[in-house]
C-alpha atoms as a PDB file:
ATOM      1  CA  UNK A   1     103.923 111.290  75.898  1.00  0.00           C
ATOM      2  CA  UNK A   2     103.679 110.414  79.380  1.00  0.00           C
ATOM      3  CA  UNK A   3     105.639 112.700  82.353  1.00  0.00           C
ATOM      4  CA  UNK A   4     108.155 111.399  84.735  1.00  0.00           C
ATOM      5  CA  UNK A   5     105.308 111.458  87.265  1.00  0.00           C
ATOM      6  CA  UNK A   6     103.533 108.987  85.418  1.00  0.00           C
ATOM      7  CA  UNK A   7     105.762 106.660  85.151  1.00  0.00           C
ATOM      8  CA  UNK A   8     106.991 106.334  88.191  1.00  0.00           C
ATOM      9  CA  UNK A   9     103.177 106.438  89.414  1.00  0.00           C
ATOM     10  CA  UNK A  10     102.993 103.121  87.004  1.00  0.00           C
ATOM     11  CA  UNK A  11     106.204 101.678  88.415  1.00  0.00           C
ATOM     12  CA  UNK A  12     105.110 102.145  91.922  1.00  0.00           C
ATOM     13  CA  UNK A  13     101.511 100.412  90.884  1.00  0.00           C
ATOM     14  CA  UNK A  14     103.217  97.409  89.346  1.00  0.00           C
ATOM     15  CA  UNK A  15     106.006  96.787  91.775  1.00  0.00           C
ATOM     16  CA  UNK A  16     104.637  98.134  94.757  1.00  0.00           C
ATOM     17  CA  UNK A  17     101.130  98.287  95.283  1.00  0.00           C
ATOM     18  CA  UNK A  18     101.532  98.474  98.953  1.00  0.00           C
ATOM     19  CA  UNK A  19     103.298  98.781 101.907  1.00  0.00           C
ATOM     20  CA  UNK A  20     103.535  95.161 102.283  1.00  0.00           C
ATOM     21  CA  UNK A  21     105.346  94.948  98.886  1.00  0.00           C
ATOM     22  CA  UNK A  22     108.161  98.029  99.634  1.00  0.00           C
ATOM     23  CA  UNK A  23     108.700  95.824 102.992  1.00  0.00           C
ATOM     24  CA  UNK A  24     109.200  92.756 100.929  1.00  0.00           C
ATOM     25  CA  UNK A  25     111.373  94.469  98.552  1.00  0.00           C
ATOM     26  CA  UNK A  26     113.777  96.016 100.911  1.00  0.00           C
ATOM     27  CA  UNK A  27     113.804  93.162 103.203  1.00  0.00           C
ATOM     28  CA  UNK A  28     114.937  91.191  99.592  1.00  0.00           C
ATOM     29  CA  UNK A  29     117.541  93.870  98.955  1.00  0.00           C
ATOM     30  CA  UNK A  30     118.951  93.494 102.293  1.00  0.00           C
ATOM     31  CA  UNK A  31     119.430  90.155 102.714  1.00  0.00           C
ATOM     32  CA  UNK A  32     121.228  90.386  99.005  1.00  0.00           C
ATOM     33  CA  UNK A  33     123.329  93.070 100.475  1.00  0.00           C
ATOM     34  CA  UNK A  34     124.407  91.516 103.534  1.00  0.00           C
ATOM     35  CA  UNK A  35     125.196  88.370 101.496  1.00  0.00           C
ATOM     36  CA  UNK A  36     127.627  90.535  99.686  1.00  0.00           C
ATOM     37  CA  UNK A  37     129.045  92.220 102.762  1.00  0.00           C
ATOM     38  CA  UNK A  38     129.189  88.937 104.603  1.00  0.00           C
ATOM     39  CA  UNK A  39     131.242  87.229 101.491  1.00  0.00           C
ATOM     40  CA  UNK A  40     133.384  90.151 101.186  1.00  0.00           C
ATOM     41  CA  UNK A  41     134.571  89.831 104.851  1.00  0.00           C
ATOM     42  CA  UNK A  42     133.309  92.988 105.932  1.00  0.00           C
ATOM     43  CA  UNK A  43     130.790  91.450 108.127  1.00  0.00           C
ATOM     44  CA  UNK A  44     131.876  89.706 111.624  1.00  0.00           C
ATOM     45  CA  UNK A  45     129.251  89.378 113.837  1.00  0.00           C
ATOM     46  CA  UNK A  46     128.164  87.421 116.144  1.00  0.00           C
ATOM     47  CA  UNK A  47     125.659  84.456 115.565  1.00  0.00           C
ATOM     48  CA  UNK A  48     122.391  86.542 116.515  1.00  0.00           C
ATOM     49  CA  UNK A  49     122.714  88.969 114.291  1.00  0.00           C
ATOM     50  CA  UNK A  50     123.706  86.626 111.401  1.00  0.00           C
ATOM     51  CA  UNK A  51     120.275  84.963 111.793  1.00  0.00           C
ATOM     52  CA  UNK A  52     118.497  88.575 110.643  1.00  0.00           C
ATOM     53  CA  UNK A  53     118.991  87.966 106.979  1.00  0.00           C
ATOM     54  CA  UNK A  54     117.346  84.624 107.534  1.00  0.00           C
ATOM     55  CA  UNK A  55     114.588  86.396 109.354  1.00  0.00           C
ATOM     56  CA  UNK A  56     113.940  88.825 106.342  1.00  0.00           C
ATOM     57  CA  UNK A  57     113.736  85.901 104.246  1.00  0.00           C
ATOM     58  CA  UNK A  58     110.968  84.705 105.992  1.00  0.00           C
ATOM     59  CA  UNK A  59     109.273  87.176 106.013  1.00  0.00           C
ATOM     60  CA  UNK A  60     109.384  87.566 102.453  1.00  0.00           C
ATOM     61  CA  UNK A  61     108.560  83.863 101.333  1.00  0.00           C
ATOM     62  CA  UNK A  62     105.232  84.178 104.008  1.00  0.00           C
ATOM     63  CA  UNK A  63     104.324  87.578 102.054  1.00  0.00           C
ATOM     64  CA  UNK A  64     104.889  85.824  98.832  1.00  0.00           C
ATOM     65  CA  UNK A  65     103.073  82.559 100.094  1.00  0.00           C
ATOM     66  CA  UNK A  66     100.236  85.079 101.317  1.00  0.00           C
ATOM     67  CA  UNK A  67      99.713  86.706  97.781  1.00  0.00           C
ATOM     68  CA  UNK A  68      99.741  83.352  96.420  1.00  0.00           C
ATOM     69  CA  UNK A  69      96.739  82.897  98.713  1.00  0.00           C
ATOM     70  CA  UNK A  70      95.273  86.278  98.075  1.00  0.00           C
ATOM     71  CA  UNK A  71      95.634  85.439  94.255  1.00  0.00           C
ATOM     72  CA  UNK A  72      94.020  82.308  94.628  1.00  0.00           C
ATOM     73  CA  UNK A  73      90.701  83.650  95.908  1.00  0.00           C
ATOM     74  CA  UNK A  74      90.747  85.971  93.296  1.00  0.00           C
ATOM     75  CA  UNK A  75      90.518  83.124  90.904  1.00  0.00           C
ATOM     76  CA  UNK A  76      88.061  81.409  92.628  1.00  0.00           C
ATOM     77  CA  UNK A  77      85.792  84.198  92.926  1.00  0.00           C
ATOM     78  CA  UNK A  78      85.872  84.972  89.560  1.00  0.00           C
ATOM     79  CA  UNK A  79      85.719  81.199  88.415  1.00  0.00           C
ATOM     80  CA  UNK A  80      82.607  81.037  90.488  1.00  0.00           C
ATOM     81  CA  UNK A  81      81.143  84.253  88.855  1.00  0.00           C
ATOM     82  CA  UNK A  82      82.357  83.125  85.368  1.00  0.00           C
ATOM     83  CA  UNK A  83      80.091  79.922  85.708  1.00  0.00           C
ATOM     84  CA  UNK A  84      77.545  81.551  86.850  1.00  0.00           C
ATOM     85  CA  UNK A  85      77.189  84.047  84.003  1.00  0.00           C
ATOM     86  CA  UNK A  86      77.525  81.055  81.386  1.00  0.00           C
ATOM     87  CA  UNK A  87      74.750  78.967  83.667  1.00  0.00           C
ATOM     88  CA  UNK A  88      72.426  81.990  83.020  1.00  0.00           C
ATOM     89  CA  UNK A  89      73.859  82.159  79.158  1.00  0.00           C
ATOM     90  CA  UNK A  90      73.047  78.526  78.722  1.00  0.00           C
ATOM     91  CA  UNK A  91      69.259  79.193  80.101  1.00  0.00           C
ATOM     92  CA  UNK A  92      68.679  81.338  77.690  1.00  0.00           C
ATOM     93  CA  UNK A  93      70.262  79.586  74.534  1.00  0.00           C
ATOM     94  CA  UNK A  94      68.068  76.772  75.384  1.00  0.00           C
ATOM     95  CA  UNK A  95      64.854  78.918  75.772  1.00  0.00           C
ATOM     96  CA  UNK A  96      65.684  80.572  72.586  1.00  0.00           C
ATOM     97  CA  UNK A  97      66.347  76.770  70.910  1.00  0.00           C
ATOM     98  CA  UNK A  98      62.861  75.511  72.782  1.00  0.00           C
ATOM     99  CA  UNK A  99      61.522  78.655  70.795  1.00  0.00           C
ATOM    100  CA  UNK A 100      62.758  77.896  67.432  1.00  0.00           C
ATOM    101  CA  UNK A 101      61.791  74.491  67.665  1.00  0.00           C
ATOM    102  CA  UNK A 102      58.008  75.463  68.199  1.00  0.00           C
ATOM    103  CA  UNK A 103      57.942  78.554  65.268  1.00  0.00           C
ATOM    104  CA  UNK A 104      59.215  75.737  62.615  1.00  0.00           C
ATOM    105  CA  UNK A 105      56.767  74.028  60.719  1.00  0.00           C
END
């Protein structure tokens, strides 16, 4: 049975594996919030301060744009190490077939 402590040490792995992630996050959950304050009527401000939301949700589509990226050369490092491991299998299946060949009668 796992302890609170574990799952929230989970949690935070999955959902926020950074700092970049908790920034994301709030900045997410704020410009939600304002959207609700700002529909309610409880928000009247002036036009500079309106733009902030818009500002946090920049900042969260280049951090998601930016693990896109990050996740991409993941994949393409593995892809390359993938092929290479199979290039090397392929070797020696065909050095093991090349030895068959000249054992049969």
């Amino acid at each position: 049975m796992e302890t609170w402590r574990q799952r929230f040490k989970r949690l935070r792995e999955t959902y926020f594996g950074n700092v970049w992630d908790i920034l994301t996050w709030l900045s997410l959950a704020g410009i939600f919030l304002w959207g609700i304050a700002k529909a309610a009527g409880w928000i009247n401000t002036p036009l500079i301060i309106e733009l902030a939301p818009v500002l946090l949700a920049a900042f969260s589509f280049g951090r998601f744009f930016q693990e896109q990226k990050e996740f991409k050369n993941e994949m393409h490092q593995f892809k390359n190490e993938t092929c290479k491991e199979l290039t090397g299998l392929s070797v020696r299946l065909f050095h093991m077939e090349s030895m068959k060949l000249k054992r049969a009668p």
